[in-house]
Protein backbone atom coordinates (compact mmCIF):
# COMPACT_ATOMS: atom_id res chain seq x y z
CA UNK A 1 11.88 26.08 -14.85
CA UNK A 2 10.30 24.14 -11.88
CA UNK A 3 7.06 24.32 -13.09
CA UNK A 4 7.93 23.09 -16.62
CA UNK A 5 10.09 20.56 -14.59
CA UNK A 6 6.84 19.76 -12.54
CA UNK A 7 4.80 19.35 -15.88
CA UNK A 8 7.12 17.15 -17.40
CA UNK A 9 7.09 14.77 -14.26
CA UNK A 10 3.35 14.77 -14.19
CA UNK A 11 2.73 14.22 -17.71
CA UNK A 12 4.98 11.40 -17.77
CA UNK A 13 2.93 9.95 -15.15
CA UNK A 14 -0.36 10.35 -16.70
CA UNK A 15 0.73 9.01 -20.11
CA UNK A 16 2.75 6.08 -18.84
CA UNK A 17 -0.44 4.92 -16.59
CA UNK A 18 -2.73 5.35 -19.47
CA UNK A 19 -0.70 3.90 -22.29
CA UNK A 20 0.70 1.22 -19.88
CA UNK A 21 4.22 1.96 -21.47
CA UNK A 22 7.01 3.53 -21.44
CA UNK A 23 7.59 3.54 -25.13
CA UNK A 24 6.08 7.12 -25.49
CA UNK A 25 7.82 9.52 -27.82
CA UNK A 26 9.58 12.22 -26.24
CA UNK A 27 7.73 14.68 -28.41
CA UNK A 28 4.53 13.36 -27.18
CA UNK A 29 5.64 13.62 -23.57
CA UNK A 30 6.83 17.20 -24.13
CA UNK A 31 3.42 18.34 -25.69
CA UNK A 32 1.69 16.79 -22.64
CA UNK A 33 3.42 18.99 -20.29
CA UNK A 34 3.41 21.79 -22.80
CA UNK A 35 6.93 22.87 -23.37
CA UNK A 36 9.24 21.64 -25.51
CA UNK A 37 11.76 18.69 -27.03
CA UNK A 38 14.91 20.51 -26.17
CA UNK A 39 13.70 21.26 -22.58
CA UNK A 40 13.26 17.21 -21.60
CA UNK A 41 16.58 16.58 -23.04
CA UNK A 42 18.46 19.90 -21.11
CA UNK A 43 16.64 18.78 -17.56
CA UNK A 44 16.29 14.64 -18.02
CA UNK A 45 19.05 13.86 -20.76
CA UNK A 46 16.44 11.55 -22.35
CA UNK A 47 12.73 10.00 -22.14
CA UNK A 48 14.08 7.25 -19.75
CA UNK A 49 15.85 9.58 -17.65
CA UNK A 50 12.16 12.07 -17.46
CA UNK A 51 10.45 8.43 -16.51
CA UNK A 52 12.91 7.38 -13.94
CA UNK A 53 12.62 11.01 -12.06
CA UNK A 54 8.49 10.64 -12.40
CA UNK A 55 8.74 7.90 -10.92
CA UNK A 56 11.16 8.63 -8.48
CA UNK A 57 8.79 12.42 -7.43
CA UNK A 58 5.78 10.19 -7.09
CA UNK A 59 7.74 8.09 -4.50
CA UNK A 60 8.83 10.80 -2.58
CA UNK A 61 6.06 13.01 -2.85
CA UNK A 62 3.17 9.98 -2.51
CA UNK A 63 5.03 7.31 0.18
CA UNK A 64 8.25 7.85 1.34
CA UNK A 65 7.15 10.18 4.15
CA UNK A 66 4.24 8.34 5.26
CA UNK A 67 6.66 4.80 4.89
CA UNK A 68 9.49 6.26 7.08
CA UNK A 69 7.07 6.97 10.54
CA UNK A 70 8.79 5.02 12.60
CA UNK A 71 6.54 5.07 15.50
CA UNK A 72 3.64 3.42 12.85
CA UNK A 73 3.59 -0.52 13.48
CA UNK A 74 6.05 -1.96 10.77
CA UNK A 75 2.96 -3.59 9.37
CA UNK A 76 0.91 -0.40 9.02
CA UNK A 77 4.35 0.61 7.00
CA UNK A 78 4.09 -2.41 4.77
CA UNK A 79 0.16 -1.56 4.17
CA UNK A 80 0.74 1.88 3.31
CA UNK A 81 3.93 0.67 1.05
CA UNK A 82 1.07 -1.70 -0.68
CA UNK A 83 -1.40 0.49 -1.51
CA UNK A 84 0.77 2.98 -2.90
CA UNK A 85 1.69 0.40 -5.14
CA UNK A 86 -1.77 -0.83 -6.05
CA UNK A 87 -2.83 3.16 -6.68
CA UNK A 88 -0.10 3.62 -9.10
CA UNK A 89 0.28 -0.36 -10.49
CA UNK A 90 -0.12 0.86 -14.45
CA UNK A 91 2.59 3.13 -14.01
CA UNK A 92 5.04 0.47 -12.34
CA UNK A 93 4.11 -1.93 -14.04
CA UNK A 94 5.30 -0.87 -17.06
CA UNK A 95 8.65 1.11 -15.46
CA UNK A 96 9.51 -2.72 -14.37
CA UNK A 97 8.68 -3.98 -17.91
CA UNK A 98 9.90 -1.21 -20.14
CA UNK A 99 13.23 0.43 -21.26
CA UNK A 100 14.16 1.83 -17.97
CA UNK A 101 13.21 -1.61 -16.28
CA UNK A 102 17.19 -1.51 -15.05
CA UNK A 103 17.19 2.30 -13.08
CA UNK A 104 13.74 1.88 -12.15
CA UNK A 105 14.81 -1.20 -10.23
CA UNK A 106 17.74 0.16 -8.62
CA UNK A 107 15.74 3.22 -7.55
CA UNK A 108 13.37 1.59 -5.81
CA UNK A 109 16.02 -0.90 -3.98
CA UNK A 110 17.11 2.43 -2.75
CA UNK A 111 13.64 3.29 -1.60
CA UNK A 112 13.68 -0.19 0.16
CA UNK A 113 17.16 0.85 1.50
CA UNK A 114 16.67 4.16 2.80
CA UNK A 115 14.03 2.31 4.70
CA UNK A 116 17.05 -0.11 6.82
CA UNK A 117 19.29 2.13 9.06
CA UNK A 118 22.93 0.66 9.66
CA UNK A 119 22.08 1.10 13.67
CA UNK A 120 18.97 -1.38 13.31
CA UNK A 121 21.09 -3.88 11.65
CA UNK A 122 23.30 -3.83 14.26
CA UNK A 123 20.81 -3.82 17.01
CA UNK A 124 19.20 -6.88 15.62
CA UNK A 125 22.63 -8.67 14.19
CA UNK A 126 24.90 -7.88 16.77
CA UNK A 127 27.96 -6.10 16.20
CA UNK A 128 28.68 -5.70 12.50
CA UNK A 129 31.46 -4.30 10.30
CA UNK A 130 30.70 -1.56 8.20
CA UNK A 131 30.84 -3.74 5.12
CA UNK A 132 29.14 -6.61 6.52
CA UNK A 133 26.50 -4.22 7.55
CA UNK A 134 26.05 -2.75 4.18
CA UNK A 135 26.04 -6.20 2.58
CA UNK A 136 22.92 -7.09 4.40
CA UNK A 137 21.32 -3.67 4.17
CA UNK A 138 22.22 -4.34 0.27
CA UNK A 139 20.49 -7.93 0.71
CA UNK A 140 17.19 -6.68 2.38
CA UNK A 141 16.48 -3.72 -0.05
CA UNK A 142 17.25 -6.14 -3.36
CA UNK A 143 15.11 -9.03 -1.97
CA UNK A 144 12.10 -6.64 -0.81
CA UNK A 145 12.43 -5.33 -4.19
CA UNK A 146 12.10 -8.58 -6.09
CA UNK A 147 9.08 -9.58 -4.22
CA UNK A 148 7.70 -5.96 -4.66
CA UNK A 149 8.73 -6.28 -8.30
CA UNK A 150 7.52 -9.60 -8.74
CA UNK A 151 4.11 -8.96 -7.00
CA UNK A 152 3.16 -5.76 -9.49
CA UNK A 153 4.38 -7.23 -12.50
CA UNK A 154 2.66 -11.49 -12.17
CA UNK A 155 -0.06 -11.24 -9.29
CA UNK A 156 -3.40 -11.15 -10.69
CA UNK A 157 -5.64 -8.60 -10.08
CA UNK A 158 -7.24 -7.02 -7.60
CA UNK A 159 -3.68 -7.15 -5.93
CA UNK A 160 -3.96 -7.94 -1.99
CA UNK A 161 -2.11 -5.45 -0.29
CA UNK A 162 -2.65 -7.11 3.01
CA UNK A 163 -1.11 -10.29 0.96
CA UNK A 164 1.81 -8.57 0.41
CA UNK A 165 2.16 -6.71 3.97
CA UNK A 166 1.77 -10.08 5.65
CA UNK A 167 4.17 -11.98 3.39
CA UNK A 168 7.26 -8.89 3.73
CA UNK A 169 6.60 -9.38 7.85
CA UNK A 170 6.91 -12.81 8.25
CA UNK A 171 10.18 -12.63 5.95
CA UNK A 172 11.48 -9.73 8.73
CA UNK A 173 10.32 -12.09 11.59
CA UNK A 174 12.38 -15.21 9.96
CA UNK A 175 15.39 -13.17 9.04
CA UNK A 176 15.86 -11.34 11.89
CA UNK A 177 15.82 -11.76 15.87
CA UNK A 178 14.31 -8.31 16.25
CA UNK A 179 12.52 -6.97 12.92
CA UNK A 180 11.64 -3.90 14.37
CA UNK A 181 15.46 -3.10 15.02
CA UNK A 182 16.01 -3.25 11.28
CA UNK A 183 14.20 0.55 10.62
CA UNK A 184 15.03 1.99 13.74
CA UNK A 185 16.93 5.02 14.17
CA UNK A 186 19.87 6.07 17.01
CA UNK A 187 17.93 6.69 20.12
CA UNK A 188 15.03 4.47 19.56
CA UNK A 189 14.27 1.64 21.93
CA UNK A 190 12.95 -1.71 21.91
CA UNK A 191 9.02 -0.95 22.91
């Protein structure tokens, strides 16, 4: 079942980047990964529901680990947030674009938000109510994704990743007194 699962994800993938949409039958998505109709719709519910959990393996298995070292320079995280993006820009391009523009949004604004911690928000905010704290988590992870969103879907090509890194620190510096508080965890200190 994992394996077929595994298939599924990767075929989605490959015929997504190469078609450069998400309007792929679910037939055609199913023969890709060699198993069958009724399996996508048992483990994904539907084709946008198979694209949304591609997409959401090839962020966890592709960035989110080498995103979330927090003792990398929060540029170096940016950069590495970038390319991943530029690797894989086919693919998200046409998530962003395409009938699961919607999930595919939200999932990566929880990407962006797994990225603040409620602790670094307070550190560089002061002292925060829960909700008040969430709110600007909330903020943070919606507006990196718009840019992010934006800059995959309008910016010509080649896309700058150091373009985009530089642009997503200087809004940290302006928004907040200490940035770097933003992503760090309980026990981490101001270097």
């Amino acid at each position: 079942m994992l394996r077929s699962r595994a298939a599924l994800v990767a075929a989605a993938v490959r015929l997504v980047t190469e078609r450069g949409t998400t309007a792929i039958p679910v037939g055609e998505l199913a023969d890709a990964a060699d198993v069958s109709r009724q399996l996508v719709y048992l483990q994904f519910g539907d084709r946008d529901g198979l694209l949304v959990a591609a997409a959401a393996d090839l962020v966890e298995r592709e960035l989110i680990s080498d995103v979330e070292d927090r003792g990398a320079p929060r540029r170096a995280r940016m950069l590495v947030m970038a390319w991943h993006f530029v690797r894989h820009r086919p693919f998200y391009r046409a998530m962003l674009t395409g009938s699961c523009a919607f999930p595919m949004t939200r999932a990566l604004n929880k990407l962006f938000g797994s990225l603040i911690t409620m602790t670094g928000l307070r550190e560089a905010f002061g002292d925060l109510d829960e909700t008040t704290a969430q709110d600007l988590a909330t903020l943070f992870s919606g507006g990196t994704g718009a840019i992010v969103n934006d800059w995959l879907i309008d910016a010509d090509d080649p896309l700058d990743p150091e373009e985009l890194a530089d642009r997503l620190v200087r809004l940290l510096t302006v928004l907040a007194p200490d940035p770097a508080a933003l992503a760090r965890t309980p026990g981490d200190h101001p270097r």
